[in-house]
Each structure stands twice: as C-alpha cells, then as structure tokens.
N, C-alpha and C. Protein backbone atom coordinates (compact mmCIF):
# COMPACT_ATOMS: atom_id res chain seq x y z
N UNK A 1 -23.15 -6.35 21.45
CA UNK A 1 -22.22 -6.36 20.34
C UNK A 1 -20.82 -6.70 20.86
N UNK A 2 -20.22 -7.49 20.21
CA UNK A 2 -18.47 -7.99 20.77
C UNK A 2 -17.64 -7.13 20.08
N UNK A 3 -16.43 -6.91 21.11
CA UNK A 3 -15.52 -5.99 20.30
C UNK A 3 -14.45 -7.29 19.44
N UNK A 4 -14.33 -6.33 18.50
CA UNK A 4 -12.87 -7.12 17.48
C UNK A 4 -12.19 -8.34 18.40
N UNK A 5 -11.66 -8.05 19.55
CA UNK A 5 -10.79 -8.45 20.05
C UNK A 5 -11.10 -10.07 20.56
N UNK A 6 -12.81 -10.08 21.14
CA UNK A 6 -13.55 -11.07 21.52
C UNK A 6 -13.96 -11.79 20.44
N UNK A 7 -14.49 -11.31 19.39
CA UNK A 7 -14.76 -11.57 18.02
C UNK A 7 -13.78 -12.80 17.54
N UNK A 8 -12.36 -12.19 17.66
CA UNK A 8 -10.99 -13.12 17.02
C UNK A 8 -11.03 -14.14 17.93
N UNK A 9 -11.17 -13.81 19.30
CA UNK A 9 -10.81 -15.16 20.38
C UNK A 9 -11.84 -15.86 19.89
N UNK A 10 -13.19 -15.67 20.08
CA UNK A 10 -14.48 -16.87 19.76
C UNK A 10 -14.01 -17.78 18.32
N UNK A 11 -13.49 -16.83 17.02
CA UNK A 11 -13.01 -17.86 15.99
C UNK A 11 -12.07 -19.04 16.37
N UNK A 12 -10.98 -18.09 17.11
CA UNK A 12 -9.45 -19.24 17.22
C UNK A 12 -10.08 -20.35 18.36
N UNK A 13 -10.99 -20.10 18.91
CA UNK A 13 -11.38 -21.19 19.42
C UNK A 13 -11.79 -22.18 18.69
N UNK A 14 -12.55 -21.75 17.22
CA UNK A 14 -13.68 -22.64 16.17
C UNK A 14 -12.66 -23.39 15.93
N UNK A 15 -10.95 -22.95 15.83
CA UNK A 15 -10.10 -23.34 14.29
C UNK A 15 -9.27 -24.83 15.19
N UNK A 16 -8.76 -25.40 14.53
CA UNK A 16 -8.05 -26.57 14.32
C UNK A 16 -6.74 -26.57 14.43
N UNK A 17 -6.20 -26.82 15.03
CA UNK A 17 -4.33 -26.19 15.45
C UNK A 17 -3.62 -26.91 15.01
N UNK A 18 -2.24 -27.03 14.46
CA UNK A 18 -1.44 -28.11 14.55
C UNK A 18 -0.59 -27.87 15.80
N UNK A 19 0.31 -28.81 16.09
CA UNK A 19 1.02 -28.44 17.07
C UNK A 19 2.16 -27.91 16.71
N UNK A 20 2.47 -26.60 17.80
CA UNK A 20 3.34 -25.29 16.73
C UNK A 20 4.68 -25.51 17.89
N UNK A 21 5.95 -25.33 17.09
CA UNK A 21 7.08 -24.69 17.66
C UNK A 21 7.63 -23.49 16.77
N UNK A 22 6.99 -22.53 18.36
CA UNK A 22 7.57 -20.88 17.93
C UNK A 22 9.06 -20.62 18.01
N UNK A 23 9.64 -19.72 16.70
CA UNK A 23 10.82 -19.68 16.86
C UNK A 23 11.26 -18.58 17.59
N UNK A 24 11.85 -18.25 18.51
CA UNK A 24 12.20 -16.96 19.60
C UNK A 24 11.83 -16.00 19.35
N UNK A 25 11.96 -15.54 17.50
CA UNK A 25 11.98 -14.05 16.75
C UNK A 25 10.44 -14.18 16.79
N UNK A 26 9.52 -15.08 17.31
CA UNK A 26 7.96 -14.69 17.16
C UNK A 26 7.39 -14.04 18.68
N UNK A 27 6.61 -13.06 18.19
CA UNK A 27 6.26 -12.25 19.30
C UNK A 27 5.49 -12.66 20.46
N UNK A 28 6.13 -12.82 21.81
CA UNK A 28 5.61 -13.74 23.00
C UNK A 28 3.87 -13.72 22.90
N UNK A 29 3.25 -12.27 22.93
CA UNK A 29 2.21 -12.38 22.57
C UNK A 29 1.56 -13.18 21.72
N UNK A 30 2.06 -13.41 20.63
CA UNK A 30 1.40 -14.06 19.42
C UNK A 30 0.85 -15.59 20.21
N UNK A 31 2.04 -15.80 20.63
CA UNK A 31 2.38 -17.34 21.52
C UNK A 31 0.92 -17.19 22.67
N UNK A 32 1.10 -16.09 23.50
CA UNK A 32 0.17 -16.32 24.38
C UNK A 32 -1.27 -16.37 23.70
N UNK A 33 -1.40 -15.76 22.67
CA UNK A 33 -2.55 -15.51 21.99
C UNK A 33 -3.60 -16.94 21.88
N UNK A 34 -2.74 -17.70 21.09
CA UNK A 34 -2.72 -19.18 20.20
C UNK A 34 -2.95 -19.94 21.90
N UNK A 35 -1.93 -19.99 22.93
CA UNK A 35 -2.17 -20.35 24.45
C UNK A 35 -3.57 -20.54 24.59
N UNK A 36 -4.01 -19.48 24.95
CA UNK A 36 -5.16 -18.96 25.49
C UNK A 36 -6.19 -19.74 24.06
N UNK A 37 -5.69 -19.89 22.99
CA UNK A 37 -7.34 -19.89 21.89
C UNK A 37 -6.83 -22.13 22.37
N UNK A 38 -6.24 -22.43 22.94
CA UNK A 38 -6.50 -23.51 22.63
C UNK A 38 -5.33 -24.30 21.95
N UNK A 39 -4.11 -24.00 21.54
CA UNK A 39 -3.33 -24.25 20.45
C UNK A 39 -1.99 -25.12 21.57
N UNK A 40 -1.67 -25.66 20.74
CA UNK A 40 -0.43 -26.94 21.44
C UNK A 40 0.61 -26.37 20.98
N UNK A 41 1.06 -25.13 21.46
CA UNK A 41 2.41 -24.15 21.10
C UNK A 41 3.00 -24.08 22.29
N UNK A 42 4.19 -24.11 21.80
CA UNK A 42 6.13 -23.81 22.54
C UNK A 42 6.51 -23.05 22.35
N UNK A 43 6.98 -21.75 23.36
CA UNK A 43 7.99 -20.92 22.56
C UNK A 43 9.64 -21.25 22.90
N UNK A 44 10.59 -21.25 21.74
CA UNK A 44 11.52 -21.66 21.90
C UNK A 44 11.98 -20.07 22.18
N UNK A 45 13.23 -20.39 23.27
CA UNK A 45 14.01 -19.31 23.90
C UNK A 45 15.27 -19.31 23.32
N UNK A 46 15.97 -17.83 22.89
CA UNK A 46 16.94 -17.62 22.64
C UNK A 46 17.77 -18.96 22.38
N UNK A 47 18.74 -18.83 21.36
CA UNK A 47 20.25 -19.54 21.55
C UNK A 47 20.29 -21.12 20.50
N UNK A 48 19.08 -21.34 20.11
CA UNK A 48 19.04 -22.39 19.59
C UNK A 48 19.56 -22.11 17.86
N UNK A 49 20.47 -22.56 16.88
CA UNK A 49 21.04 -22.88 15.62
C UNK A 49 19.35 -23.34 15.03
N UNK A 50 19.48 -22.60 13.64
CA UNK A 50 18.36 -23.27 13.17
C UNK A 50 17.87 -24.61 12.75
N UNK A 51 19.19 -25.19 12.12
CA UNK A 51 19.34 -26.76 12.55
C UNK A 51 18.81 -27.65 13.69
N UNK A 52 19.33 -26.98 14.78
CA UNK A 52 19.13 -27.41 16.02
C UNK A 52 17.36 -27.31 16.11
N UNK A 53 16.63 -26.49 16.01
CA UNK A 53 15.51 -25.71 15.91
C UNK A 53 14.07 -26.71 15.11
N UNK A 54 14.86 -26.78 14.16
CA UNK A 54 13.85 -27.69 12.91
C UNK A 54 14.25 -29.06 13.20
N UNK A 55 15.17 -29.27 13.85
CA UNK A 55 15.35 -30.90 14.18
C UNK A 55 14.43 -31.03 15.42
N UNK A 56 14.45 -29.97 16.85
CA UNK A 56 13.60 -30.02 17.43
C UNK A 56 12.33 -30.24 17.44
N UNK A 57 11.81 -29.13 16.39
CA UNK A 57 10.20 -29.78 15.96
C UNK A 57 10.23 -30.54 15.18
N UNK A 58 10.86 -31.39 14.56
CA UNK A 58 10.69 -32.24 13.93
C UNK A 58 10.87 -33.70 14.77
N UNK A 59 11.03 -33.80 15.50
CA UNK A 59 11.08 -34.85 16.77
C UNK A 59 10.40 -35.14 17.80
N UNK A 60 9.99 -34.09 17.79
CA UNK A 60 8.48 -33.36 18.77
C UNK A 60 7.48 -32.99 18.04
N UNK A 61 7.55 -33.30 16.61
CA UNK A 61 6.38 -33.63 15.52
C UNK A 61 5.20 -31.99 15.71
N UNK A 62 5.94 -31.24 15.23
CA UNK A 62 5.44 -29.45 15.64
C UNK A 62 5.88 -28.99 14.77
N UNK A 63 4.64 -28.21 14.13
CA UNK A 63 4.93 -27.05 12.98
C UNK A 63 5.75 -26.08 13.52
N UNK A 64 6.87 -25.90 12.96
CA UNK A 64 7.67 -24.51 13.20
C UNK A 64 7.09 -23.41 12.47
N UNK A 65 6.91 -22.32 13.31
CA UNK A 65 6.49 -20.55 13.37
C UNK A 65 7.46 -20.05 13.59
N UNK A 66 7.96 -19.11 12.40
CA UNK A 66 9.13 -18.26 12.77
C UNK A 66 9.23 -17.20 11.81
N UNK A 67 9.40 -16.37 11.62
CA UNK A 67 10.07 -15.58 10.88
C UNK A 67 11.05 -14.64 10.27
N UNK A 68 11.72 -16.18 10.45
CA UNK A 68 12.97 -16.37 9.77
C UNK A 68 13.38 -17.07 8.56
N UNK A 69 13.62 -16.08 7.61
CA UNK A 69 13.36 -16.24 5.89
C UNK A 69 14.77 -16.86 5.49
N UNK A 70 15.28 -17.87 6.55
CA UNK A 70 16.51 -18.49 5.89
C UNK A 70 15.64 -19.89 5.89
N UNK A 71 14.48 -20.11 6.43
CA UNK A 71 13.59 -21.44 6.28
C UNK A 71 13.33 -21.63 4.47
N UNK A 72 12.91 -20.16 4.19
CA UNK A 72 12.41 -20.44 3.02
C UNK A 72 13.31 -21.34 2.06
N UNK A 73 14.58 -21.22 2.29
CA UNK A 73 15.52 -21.94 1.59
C UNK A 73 15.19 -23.44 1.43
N UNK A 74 14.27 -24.28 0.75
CA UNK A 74 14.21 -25.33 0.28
C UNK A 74 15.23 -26.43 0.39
N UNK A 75 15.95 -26.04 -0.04
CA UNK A 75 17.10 -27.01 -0.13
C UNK A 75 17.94 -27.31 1.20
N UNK A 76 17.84 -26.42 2.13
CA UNK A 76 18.44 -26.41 3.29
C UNK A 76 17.15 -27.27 4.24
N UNK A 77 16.14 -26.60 4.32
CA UNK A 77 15.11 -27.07 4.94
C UNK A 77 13.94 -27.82 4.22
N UNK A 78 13.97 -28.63 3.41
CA UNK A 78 12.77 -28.97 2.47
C UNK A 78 11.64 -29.85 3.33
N UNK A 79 10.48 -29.02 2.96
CA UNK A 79 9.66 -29.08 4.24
C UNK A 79 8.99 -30.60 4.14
N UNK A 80 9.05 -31.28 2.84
CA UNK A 80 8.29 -32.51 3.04
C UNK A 80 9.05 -33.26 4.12
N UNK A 81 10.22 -32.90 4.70
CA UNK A 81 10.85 -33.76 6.13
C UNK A 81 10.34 -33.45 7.38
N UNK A 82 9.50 -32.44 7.10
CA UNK A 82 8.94 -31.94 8.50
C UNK A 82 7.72 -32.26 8.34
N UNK A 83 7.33 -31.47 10.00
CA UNK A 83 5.87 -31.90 10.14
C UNK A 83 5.13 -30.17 9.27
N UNK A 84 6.04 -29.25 9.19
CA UNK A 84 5.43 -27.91 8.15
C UNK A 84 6.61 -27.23 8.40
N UNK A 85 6.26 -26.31 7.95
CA UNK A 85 7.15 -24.74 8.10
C UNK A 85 6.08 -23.70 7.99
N UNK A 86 5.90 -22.50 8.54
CA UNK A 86 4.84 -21.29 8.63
C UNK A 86 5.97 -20.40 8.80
N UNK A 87 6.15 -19.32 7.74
CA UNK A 87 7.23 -18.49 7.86
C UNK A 87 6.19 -17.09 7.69
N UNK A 88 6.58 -16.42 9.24
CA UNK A 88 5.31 -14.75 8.68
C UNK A 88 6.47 -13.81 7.94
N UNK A 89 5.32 -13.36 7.12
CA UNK A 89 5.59 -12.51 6.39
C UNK A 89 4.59 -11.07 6.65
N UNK A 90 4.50 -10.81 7.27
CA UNK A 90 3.35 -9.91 7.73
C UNK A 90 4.14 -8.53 8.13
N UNK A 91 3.60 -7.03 7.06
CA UNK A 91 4.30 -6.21 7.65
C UNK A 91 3.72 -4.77 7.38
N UNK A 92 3.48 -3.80 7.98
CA UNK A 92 4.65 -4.05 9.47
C UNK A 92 3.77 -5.22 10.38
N UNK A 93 4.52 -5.49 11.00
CA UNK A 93 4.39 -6.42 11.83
C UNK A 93 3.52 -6.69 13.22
N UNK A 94 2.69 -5.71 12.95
CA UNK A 94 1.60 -5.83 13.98
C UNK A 94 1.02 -7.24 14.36
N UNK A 95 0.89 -7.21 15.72
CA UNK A 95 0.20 -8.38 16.38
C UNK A 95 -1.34 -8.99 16.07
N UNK A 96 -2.23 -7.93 15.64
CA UNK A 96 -3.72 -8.09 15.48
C UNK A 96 -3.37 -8.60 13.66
N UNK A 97 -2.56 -7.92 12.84
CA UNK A 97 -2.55 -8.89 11.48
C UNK A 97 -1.74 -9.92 11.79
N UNK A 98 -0.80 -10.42 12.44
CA UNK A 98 -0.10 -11.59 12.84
C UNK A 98 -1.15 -12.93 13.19
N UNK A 99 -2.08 -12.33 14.10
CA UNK A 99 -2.99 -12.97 14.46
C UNK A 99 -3.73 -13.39 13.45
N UNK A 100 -4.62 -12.60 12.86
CA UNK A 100 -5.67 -13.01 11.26
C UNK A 100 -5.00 -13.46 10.39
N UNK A 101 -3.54 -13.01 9.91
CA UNK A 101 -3.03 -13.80 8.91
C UNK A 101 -2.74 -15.64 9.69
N UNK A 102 -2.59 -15.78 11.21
CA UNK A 102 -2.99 -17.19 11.08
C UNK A 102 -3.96 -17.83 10.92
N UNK A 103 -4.81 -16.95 11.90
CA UNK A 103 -6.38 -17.54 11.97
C UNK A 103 -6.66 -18.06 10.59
N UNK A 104 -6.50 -16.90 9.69
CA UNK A 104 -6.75 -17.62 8.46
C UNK A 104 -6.21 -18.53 7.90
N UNK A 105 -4.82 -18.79 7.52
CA UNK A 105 -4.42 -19.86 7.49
C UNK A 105 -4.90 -21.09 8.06
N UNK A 106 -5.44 -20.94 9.39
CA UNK A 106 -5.85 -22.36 9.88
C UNK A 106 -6.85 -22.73 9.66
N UNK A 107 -7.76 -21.69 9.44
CA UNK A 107 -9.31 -21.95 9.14
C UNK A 107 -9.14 -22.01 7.30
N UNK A 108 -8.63 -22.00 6.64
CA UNK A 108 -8.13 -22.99 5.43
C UNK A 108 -7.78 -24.43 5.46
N UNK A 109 -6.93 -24.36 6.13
CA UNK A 109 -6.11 -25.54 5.88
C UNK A 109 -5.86 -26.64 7.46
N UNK A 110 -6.69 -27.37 7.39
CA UNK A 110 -6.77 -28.40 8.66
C UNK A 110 -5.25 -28.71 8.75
N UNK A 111 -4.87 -29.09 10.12
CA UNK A 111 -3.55 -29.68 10.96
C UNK A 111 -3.08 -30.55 9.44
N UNK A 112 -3.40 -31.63 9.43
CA UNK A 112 -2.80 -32.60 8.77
C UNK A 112 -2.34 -32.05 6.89
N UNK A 113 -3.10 -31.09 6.92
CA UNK A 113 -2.98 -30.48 5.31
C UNK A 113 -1.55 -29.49 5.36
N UNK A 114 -1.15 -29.34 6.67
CA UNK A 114 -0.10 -28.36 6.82
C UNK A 114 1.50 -29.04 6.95
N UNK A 115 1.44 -30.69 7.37
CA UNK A 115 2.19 -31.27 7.20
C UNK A 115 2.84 -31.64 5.66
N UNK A 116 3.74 -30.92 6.17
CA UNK A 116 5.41 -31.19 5.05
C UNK A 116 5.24 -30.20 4.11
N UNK A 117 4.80 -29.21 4.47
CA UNK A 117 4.46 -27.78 4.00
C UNK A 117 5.08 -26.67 4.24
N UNK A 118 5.48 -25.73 3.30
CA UNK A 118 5.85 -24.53 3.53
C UNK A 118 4.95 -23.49 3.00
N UNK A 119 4.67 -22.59 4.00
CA UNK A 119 3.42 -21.50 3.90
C UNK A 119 4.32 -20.38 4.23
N UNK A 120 4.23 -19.02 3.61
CA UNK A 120 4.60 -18.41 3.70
C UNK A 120 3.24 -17.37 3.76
N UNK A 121 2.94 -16.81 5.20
CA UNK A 121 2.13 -15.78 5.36
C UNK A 121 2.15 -14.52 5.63
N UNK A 122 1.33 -13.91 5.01
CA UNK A 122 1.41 -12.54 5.16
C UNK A 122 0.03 -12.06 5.31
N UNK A 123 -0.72 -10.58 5.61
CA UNK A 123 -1.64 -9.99 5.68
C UNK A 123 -2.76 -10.14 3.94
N UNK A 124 -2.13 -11.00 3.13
CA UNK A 124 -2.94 -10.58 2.03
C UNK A 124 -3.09 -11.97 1.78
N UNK A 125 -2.98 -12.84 2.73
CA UNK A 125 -3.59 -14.39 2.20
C UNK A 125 -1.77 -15.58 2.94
N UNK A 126 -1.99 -16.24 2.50
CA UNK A 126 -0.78 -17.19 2.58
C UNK A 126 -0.64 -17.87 0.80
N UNK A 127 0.86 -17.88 1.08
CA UNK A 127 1.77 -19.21 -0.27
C UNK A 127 1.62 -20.16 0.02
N UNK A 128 1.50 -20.89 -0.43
CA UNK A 128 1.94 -22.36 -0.16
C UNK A 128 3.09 -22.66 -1.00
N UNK A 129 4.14 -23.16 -0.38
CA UNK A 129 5.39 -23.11 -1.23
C UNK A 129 5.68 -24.77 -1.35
N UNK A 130 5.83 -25.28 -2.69
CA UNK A 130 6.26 -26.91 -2.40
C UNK A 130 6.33 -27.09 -4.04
C-alpha cells in the first residue's frame, strides 16, 4: 500500500506542466515539489517589482505562480498578454493542499488551455477568471 505522500508524487508525474515562474511569496517547497514531479519551474528570488516579474515570465514564455492578489487586478495585469497567471488562494496555507489544489488544476486543464489565463486556486476547486 503507498502512503499519501508517494500516491501525490506518482500523479504529478501523470500531469502535464506548463512552464511556471514562481513568485518569491511561493513556498520553496512547493517549487521543489513540482522540481522533483517533472515541472519546468523557476523560483524567482526576492527584490523583483511586479511589473518587472510578469514581464519576466512573459519573455521567458512561463506561467506565473504567486500569491499575490494584486495579479488579480485585470486591468493592471490582463492575462490574455501572458502566457497565464495562477494566483493561490489556498488557506491556511498548507503545503500538502497547495500541492492538490495544483495537481488538480493541471490534471484539468492541459499547458496550452492555461495560456492567457487567470486561475485563481484554492482547496475547493480553481476560478477561471477572464
């Protein structure tokens, strides 16, 4: 019998990644997590303007992960210019629902379905915001 923990790795292996830029405020773990399952993730370090941030992945063609709820702002960031937006909403903020609220997300919604998208996830499903 597999524990939980082996259970989640064997899925995130099944799932389909886009390529992610983590925003600093996401938990290194989360990052190593996605590492390890297979996933084409960056974590961005301290100091970067969010401007600066979303122009980054957007040039380097990478879903930004962050959760930081000044993304949600549309008008500032309107995601059909990007390659996505994934804003967690997950709380409290544990690492093992951080984890399933992506897994799931990804095992929904293939790489290319996530482009120019704003998802807003949490433990009880994901938004799709657009």
């Amino acid at each position: 019998m597999q524990q939980n923990g082996q259970v989640a790795k064997n899925m995130s292996r099944s799932l389909k990644f886009p390529r992610i830029l983590a925003d600093e405020n996401v938990k290194k773990k989360l990052v190593i997590h996605f590492l390890s399952s297979g996933c084409d993730i960056v974590y961005e370090e301290k100091g970067l303007k969010n401007s600066a941030l979303i122009n980054f992945a957007k040039k380097d063609k990478r879903v930004l992960l962050t959760n930081d709820h000044d993304f949600l702002n549309d008008s500032l960031y309107p995601p059909e210019k990007y390659e996505g937006i994934i804003v967690l909403h997950v709380h409290p903020p544990y690492l093992f629902k951080q984890i399933e609220a992506l897994e799931n997300l990804f095992s929904l919604h293939a790489p290319e379905k996530i482009t120019g998208k704003l998802f807003i996830v949490g433990e009880e499903g994901e938004i799709e915001k657009n």
